[in-house]
PDB file of N, CA and C in Angstrom:
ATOM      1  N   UNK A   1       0.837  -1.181   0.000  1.00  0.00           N
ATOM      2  CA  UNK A   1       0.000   0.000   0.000  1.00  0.00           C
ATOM      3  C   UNK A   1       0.883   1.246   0.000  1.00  0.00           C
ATOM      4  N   UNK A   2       0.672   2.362  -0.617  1.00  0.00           N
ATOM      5  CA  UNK A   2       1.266   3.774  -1.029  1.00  0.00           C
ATOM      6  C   UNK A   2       0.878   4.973   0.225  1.00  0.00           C
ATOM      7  N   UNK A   3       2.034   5.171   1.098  1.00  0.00           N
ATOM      8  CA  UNK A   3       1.998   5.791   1.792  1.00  0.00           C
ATOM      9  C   UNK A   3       1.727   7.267   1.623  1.00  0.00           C
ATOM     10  N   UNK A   4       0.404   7.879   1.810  1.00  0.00           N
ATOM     11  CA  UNK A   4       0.465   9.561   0.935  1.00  0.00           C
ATOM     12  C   UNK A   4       0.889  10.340   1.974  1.00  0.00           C
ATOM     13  N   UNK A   5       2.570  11.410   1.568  1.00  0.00           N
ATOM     14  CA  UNK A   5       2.296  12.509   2.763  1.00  0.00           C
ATOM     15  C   UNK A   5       1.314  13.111   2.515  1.00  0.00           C
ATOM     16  N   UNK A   6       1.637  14.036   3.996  1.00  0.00           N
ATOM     17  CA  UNK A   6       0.526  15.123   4.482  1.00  0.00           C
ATOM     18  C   UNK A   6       0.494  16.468   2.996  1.00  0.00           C
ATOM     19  N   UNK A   7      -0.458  16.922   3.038  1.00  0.00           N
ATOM     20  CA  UNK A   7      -0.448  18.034   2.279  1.00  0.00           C
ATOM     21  C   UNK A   7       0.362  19.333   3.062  1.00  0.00           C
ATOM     22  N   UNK A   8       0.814  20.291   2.529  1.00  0.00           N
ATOM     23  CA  UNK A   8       1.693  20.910   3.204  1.00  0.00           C
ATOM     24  C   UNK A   8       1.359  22.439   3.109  1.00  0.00           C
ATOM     25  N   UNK A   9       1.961  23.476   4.191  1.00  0.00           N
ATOM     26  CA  UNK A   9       1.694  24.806   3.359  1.00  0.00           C
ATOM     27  C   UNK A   9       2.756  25.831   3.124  1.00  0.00           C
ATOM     28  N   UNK A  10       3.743  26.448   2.647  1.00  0.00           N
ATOM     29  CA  UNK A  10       4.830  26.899   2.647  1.00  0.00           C
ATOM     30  C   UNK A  10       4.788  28.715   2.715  1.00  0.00           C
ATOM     31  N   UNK A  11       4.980  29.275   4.182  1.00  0.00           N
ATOM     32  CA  UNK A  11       5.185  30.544   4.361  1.00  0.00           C
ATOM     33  C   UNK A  11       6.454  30.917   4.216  1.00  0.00           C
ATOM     34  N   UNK A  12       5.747  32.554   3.442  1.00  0.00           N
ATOM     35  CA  UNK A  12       7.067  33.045   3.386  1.00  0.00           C
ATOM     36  C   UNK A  12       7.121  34.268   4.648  1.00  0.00           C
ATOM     37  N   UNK A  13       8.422  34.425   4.903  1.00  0.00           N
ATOM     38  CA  UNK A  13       7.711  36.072   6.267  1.00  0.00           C
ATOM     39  C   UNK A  13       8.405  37.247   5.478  1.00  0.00           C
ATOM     40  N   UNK A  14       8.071  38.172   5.823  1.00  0.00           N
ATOM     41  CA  UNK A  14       7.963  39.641   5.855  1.00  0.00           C
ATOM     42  C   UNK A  14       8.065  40.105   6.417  1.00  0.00           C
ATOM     43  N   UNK A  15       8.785  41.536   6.628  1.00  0.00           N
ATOM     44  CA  UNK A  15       8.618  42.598   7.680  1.00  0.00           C
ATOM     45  C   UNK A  15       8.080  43.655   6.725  1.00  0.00           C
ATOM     46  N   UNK A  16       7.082  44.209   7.372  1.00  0.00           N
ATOM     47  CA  UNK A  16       6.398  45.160   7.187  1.00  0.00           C
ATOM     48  C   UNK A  16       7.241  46.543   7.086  1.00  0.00           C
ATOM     49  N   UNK A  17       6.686  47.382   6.415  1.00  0.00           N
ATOM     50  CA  UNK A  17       8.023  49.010   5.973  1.00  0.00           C
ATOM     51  C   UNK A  17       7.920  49.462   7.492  1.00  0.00           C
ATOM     52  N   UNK A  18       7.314  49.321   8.109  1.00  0.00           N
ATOM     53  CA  UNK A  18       7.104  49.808   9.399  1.00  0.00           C
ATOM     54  C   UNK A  18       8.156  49.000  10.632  1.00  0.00           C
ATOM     55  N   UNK A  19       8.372  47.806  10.560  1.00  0.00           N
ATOM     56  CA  UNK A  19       8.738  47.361  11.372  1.00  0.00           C
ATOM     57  C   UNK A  19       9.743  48.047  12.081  1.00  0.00           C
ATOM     58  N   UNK A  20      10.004  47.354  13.438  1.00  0.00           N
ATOM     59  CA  UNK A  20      11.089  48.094  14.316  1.00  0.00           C
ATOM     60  C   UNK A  20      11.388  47.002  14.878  1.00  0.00           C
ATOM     61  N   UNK A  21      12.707  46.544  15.806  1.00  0.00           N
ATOM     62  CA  UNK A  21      13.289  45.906  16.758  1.00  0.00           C
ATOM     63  C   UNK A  21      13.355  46.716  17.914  1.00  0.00           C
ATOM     64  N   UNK A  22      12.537  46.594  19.535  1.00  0.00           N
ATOM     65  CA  UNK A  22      12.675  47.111  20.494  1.00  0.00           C
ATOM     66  C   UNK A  22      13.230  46.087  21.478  1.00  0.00           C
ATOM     67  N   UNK A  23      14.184  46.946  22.311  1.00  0.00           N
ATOM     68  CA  UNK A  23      14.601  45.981  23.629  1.00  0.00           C
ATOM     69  C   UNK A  23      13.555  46.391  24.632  1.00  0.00           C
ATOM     70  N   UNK A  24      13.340  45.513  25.655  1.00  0.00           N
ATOM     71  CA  UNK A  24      12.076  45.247  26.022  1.00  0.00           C
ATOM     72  C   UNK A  24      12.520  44.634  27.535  1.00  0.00           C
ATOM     73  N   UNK A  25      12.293  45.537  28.696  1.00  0.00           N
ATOM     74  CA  UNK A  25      12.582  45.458  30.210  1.00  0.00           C
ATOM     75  C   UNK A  25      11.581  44.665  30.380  1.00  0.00           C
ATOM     76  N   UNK A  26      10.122  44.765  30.490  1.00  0.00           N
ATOM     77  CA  UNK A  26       8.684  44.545  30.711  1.00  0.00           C
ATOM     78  C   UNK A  26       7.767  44.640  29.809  1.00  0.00           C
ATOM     79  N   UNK A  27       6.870  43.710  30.593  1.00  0.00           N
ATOM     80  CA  UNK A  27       5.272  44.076  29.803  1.00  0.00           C
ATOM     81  C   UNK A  27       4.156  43.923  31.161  1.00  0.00           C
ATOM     82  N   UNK A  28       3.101  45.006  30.754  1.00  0.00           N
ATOM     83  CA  UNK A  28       2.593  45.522  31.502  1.00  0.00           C
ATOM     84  C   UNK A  28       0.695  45.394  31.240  1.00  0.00           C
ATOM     85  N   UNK A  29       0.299  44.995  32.033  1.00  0.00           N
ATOM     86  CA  UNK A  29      -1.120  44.816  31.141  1.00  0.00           C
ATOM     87  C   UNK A  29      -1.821  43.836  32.335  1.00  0.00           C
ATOM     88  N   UNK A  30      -3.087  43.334  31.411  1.00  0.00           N
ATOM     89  CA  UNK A  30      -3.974  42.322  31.589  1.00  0.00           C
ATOM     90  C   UNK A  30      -5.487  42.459  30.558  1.00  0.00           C
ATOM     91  N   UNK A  31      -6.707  41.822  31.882  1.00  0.00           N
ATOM     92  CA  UNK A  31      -7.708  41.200  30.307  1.00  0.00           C
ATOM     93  C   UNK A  31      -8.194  42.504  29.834  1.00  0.00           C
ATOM     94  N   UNK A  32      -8.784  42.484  29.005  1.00  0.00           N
ATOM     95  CA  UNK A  32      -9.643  43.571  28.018  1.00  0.00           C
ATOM     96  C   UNK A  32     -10.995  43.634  28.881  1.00  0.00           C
ATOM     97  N   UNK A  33     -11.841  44.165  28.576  1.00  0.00           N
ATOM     98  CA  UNK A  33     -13.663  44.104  28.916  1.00  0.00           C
ATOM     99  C   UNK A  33     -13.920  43.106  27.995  1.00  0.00           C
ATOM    100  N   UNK A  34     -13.635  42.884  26.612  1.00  0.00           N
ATOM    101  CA  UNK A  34     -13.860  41.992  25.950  1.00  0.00           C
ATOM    102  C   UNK A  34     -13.073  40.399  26.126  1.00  0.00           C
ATOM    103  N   UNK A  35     -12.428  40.541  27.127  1.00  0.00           N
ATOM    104  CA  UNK A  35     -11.967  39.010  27.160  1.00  0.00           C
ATOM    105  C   UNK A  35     -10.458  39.170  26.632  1.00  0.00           C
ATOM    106  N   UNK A  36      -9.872  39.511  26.027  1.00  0.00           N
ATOM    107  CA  UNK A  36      -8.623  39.833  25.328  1.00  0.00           C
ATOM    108  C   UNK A  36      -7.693  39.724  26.413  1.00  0.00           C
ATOM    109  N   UNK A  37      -6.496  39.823  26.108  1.00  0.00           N
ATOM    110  CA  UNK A  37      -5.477  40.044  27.106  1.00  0.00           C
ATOM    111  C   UNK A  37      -4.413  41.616  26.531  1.00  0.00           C
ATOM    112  N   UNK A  38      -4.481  42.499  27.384  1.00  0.00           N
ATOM    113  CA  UNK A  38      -2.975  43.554  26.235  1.00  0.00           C
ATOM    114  C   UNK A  38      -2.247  43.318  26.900  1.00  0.00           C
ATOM    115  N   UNK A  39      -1.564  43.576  26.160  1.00  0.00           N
ATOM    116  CA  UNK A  39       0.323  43.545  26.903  1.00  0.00           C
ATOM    117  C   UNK A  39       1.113  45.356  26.452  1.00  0.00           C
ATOM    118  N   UNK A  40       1.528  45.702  27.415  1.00  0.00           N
ATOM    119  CA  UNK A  40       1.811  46.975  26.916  1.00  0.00           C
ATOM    120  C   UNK A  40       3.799  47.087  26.898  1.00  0.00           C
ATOM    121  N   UNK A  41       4.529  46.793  26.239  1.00  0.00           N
ATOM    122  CA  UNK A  41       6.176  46.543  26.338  1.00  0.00           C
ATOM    123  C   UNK A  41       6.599  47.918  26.629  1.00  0.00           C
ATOM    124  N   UNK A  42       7.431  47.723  27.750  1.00  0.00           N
ATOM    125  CA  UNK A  42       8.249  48.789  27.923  1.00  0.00           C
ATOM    126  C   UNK A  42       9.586  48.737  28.313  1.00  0.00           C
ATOM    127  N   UNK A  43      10.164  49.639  27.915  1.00  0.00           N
ATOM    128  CA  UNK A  43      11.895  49.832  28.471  1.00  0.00           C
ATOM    129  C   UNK A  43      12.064  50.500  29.860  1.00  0.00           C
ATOM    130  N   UNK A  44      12.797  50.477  30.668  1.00  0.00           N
ATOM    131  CA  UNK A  44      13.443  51.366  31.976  1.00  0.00           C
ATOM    132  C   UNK A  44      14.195  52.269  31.592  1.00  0.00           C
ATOM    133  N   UNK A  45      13.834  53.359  32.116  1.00  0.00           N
ATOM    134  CA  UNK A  45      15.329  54.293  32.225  1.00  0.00           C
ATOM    135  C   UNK A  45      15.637  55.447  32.927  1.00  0.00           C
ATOM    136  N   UNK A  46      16.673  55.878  33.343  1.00  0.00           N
ATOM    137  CA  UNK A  46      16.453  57.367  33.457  1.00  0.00           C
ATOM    138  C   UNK A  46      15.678  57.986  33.078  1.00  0.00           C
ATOM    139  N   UNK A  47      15.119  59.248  33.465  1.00  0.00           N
ATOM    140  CA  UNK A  47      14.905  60.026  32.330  1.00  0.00           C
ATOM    141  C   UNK A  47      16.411  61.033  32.175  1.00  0.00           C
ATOM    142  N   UNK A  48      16.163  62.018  30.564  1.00  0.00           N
ATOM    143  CA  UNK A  48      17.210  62.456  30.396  1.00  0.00           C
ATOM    144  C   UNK A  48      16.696  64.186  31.458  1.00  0.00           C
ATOM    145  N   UNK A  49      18.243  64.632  31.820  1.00  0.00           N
ATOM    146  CA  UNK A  49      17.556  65.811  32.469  1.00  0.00           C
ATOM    147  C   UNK A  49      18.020  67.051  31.823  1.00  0.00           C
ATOM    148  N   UNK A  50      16.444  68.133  32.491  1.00  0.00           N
ATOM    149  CA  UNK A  50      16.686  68.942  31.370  1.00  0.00           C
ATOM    150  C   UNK A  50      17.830  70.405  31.405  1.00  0.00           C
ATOM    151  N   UNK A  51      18.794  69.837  32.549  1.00  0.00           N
ATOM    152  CA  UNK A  51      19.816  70.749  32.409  1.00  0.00           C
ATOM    153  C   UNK A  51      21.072  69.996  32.813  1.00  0.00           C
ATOM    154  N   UNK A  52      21.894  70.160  32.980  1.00  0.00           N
ATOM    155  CA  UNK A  52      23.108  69.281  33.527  1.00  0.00           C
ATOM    156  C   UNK A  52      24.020  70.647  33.914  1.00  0.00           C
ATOM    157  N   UNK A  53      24.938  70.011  35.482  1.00  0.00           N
ATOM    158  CA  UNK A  53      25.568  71.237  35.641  1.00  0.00           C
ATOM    159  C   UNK A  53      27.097  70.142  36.161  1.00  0.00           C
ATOM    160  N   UNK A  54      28.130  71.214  35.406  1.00  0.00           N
ATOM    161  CA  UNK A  54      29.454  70.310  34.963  1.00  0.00           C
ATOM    162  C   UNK A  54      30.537  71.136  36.200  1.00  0.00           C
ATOM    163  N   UNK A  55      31.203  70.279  36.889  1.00  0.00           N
ATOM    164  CA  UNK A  55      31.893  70.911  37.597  1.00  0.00           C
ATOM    165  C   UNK A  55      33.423  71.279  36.943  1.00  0.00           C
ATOM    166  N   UNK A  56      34.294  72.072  36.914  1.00  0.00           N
ATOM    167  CA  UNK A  56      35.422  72.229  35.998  1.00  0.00           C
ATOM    168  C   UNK A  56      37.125  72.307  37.253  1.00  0.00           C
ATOM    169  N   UNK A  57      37.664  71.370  37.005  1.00  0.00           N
ATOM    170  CA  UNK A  57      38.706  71.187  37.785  1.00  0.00           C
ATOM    171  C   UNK A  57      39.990  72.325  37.586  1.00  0.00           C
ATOM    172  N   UNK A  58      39.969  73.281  37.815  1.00  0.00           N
ATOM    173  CA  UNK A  58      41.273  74.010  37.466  1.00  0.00           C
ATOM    174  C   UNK A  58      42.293  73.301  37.089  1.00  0.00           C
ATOM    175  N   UNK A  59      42.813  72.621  37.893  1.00  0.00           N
ATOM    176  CA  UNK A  59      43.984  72.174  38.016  1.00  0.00           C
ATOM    177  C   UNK A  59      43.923  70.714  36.212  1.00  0.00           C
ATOM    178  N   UNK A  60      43.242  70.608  36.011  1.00  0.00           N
ATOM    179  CA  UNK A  60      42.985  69.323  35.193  1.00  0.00           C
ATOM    180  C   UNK A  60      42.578  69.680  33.954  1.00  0.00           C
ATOM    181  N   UNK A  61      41.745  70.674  34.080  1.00  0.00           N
ATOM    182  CA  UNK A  61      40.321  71.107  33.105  1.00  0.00           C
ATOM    183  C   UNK A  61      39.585  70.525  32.601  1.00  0.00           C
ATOM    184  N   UNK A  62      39.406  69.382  33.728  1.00  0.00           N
ATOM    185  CA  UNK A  62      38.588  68.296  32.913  1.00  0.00           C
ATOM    186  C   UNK A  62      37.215  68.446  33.500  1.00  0.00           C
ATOM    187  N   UNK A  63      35.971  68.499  33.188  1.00  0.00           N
ATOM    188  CA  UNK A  63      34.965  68.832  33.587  1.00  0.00           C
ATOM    189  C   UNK A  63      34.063  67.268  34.210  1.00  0.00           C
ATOM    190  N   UNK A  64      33.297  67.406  34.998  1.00  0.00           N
ATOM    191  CA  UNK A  64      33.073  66.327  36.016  1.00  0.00           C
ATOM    192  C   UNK A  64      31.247  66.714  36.346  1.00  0.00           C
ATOM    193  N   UNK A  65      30.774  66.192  36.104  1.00  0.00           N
ATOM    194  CA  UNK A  65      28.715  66.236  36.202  1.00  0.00           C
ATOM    195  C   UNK A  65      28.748  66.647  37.459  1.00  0.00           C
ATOM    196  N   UNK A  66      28.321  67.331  37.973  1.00  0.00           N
ATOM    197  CA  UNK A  66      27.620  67.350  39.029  1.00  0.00           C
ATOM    198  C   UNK A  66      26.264  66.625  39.651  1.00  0.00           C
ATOM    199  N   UNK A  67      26.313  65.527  40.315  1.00  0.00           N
ATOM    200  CA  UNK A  67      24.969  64.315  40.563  1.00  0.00           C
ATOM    201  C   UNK A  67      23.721  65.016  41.719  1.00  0.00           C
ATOM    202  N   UNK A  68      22.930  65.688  41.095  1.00  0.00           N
ATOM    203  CA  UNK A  68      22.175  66.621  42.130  1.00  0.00           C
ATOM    204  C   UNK A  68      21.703  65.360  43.278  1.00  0.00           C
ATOM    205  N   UNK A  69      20.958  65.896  43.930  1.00  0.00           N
ATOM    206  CA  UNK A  69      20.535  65.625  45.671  1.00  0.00           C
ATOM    207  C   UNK A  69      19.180  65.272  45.209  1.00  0.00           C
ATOM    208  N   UNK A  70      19.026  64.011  45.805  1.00  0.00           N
ATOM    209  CA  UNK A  70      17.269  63.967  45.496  1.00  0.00           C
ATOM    210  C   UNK A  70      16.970  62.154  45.182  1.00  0.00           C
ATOM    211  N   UNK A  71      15.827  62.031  45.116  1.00  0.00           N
ATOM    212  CA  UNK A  71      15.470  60.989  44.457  1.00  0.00           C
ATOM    213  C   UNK A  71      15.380  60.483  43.040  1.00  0.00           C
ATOM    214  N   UNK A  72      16.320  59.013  42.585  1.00  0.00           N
ATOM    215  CA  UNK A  72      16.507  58.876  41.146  1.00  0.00           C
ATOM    216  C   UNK A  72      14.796  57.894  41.043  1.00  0.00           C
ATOM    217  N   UNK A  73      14.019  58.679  39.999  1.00  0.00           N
ATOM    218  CA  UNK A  73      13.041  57.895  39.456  1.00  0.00           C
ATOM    219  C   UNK A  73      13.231  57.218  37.926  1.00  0.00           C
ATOM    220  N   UNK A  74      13.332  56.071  37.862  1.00  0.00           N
ATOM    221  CA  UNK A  74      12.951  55.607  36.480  1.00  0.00           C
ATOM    222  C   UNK A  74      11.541  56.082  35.893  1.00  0.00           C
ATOM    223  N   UNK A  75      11.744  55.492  34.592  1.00  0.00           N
ATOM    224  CA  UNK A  75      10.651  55.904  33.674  1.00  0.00           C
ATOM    225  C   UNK A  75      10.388  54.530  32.806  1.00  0.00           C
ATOM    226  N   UNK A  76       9.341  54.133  32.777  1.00  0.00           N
ATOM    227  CA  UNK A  76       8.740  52.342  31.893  1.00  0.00           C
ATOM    228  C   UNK A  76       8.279  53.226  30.940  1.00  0.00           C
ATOM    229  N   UNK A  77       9.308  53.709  29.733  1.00  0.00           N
ATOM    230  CA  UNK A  77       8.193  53.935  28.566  1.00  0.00           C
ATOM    231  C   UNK A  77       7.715  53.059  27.281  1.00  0.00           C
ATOM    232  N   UNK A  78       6.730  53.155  27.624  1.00  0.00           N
ATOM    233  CA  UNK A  78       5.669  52.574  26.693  1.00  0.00           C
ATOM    234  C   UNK A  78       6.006  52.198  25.087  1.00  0.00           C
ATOM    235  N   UNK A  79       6.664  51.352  24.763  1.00  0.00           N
ATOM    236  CA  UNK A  79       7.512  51.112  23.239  1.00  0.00           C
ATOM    237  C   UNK A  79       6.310  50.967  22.382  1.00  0.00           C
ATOM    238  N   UNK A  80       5.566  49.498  22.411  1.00  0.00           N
ATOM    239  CA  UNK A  80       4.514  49.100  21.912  1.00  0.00           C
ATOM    240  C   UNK A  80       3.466  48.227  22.318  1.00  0.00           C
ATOM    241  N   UNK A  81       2.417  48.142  21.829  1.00  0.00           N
ATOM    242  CA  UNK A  81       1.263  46.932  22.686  1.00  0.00           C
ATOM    243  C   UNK A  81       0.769  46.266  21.903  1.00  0.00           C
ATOM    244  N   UNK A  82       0.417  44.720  22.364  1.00  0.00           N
ATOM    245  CA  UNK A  82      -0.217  44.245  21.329  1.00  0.00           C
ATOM    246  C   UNK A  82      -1.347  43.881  22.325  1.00  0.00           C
ATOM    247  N   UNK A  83      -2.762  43.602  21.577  1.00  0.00           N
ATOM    248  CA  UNK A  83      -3.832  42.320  21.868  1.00  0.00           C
ATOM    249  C   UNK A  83      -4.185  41.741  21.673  1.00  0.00           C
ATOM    250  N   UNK A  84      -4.234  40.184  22.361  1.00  0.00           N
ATOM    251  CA  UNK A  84      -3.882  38.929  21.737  1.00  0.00           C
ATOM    252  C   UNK A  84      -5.752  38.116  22.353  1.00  0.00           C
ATOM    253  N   UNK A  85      -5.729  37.270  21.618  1.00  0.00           N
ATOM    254  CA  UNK A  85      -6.686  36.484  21.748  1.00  0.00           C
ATOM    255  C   UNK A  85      -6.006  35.445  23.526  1.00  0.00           C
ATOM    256  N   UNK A  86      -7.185  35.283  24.468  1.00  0.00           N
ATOM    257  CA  UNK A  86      -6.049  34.265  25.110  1.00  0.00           C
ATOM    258  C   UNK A  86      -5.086  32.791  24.802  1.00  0.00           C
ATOM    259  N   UNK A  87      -6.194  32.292  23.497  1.00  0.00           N
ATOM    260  CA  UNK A  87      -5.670  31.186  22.872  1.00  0.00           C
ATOM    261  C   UNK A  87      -4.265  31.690  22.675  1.00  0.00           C
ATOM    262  N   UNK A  88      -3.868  32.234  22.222  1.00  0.00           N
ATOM    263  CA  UNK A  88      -2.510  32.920  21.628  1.00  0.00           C
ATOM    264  C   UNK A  88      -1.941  33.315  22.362  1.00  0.00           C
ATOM    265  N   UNK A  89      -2.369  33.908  22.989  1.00  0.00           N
ATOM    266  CA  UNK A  89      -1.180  34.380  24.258  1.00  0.00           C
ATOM    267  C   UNK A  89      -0.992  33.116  25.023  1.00  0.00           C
ATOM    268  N   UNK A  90      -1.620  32.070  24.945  1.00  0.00           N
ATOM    269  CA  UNK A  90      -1.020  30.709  25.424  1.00  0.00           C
ATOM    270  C   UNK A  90       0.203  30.101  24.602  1.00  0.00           C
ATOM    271  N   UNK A  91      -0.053  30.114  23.193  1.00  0.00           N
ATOM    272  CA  UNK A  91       0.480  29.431  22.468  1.00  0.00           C
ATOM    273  C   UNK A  91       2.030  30.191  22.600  1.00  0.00           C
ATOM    274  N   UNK A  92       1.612  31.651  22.708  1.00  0.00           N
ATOM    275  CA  UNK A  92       2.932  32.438  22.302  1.00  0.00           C
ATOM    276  C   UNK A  92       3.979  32.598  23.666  1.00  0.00           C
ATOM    277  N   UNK A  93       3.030  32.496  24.916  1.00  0.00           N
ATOM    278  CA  UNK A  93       3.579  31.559  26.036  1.00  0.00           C
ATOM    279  C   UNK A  93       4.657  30.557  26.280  1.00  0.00           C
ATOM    280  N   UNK A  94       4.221  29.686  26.048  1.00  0.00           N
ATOM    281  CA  UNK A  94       4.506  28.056  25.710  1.00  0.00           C
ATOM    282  C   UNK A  94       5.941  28.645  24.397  1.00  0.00           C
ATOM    283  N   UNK A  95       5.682  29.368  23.694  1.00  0.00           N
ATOM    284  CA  UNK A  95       6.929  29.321  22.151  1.00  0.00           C
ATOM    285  C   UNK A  95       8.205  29.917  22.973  1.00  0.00           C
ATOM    286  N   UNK A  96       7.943  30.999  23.829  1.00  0.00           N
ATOM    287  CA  UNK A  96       8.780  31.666  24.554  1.00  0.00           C
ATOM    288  C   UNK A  96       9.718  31.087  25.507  1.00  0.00           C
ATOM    289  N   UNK A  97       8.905  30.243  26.371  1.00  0.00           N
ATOM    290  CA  UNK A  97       9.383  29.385  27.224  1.00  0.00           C
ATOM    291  C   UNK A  97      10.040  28.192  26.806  1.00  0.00           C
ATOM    292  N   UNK A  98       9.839  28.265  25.686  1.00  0.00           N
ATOM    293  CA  UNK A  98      10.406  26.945  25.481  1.00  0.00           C
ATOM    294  C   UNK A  98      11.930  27.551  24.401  1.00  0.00           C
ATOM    295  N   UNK A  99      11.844  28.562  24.016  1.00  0.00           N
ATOM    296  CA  UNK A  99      13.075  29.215  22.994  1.00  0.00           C
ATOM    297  C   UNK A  99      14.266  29.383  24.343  1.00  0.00           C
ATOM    298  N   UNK A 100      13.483  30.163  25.766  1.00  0.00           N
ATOM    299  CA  UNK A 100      14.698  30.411  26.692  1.00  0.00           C
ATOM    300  C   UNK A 100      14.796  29.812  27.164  1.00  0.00           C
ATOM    301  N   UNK A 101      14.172  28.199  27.706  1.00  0.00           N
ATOM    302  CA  UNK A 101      14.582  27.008  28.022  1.00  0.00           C
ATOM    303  C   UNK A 101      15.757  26.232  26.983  1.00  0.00           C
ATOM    304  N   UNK A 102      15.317  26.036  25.823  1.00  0.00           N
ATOM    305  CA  UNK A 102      16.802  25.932  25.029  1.00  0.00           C
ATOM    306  C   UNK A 102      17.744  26.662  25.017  1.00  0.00           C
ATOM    307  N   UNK A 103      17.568  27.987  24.950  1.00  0.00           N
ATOM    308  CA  UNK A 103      18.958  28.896  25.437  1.00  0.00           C
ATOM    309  C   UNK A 103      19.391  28.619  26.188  1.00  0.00           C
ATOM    310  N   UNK A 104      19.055  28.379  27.424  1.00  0.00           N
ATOM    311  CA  UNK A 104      19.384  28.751  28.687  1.00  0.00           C
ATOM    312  C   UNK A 104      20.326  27.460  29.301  1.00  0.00           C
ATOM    313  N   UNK A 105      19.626  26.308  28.644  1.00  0.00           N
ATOM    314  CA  UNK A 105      20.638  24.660  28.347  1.00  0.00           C
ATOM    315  C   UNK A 105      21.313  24.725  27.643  1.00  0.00           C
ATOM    316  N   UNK A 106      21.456  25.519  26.206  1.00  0.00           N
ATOM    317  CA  UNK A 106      22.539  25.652  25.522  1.00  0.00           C
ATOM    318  C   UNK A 106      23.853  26.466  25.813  1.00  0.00           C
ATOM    319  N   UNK A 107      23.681  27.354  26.920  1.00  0.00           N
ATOM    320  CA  UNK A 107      24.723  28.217  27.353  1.00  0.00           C
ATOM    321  C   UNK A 107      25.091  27.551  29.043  1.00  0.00           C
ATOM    322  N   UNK A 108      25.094  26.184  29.286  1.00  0.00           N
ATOM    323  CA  UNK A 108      24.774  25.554  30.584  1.00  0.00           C
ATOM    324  C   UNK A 108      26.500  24.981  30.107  1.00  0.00           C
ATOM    325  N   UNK A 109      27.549  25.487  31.087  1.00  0.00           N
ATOM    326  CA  UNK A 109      28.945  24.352  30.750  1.00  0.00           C
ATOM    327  C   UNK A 109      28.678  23.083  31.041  1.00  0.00           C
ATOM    328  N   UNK A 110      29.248  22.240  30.327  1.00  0.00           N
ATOM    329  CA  UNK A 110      29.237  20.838  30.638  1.00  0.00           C
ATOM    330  C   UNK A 110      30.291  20.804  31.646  1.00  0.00           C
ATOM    331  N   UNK A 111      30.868  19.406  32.224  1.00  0.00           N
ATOM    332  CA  UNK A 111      32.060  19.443  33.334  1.00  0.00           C
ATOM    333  C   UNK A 111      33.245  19.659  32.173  1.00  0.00           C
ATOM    334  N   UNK A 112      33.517  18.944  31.119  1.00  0.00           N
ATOM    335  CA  UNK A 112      34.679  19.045  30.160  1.00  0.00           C
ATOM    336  C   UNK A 112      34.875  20.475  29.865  1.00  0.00           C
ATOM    337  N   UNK A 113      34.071  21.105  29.598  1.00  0.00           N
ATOM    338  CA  UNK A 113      33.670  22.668  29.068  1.00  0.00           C
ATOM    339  C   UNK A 113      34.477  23.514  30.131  1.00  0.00           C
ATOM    340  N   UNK A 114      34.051  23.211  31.462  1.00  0.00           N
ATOM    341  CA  UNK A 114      34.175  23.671  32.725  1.00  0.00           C
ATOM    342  C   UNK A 114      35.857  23.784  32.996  1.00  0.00           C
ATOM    343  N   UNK A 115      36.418  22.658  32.643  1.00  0.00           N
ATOM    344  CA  UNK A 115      38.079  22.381  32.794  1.00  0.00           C
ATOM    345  C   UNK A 115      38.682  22.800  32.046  1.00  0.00           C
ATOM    346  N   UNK A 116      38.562  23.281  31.008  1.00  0.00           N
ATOM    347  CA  UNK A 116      39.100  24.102  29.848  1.00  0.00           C
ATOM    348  C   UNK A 116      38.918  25.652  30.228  1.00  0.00           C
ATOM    349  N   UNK A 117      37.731  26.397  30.191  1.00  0.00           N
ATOM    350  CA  UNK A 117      37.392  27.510  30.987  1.00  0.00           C
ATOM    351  C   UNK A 117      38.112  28.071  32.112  1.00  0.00           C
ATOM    352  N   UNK A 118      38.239  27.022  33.408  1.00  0.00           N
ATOM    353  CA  UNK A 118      38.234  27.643  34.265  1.00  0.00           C
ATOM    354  C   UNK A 118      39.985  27.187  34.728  1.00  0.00           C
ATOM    355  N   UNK A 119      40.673  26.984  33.811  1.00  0.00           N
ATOM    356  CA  UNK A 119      42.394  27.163  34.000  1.00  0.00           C
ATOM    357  C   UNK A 119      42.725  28.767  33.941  1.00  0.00           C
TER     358      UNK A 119
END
């Protein structure tokens, strides 16, 4: 008897003219009213400030920031958001966890690895 493969479907990908690559501290969110889940990605940072005052060494002339007095607040700004169906945000779950679970074993020294390294 004639074994038939599966029928198949062949994607191609794209990036859109728009696309961007963001580094990504967090995501921030939960469900919709409609059931949805958002996720809102954001970065940490300083903020930048809007004056800077430089101290100047006579002797050197090398100039040196002055670090004012006070409390340092970060800033989570808001890169991009998506909203996902929860099916998907399962699936895309599960893809994640399982990409930095292989990383994370792939960058794991073995003991041989270990004895070479650590001379």
């Amino acid at each position: 008897m004639e074994v038939k493969k599966p029928p198949t479907i062949k994607i191609n990908f794209r990036k859109a003219p728009d696309h961007k690559t963001h580094p990504v501290s967090g995501v921030w969110g939960g469900a919709t009213p409609q059931g949805d889940i958002v996720c809102n990605f954001y970065i940490e940072h300083l903020e930048v400030p809007n004056t800077m005052e430089l101290e100047i060494n006579v002797a050197t002339g090398k100039a040196i920031e002055k670090i004012p007095d006070g409390e340092m607040a970060y800033t989570r700004e808001i890169l991009t958001s998506v909203v996902l169906r929860p099916d998907i945000a399962m699936s895309i779950g599960k893809w994640l966890i399982s990409k930095a679970e292989g990383i994370k074993k792939s960058r794991q020294p073995n003991a041989d690895s270990a004895k070479h390294t650590l001379q």
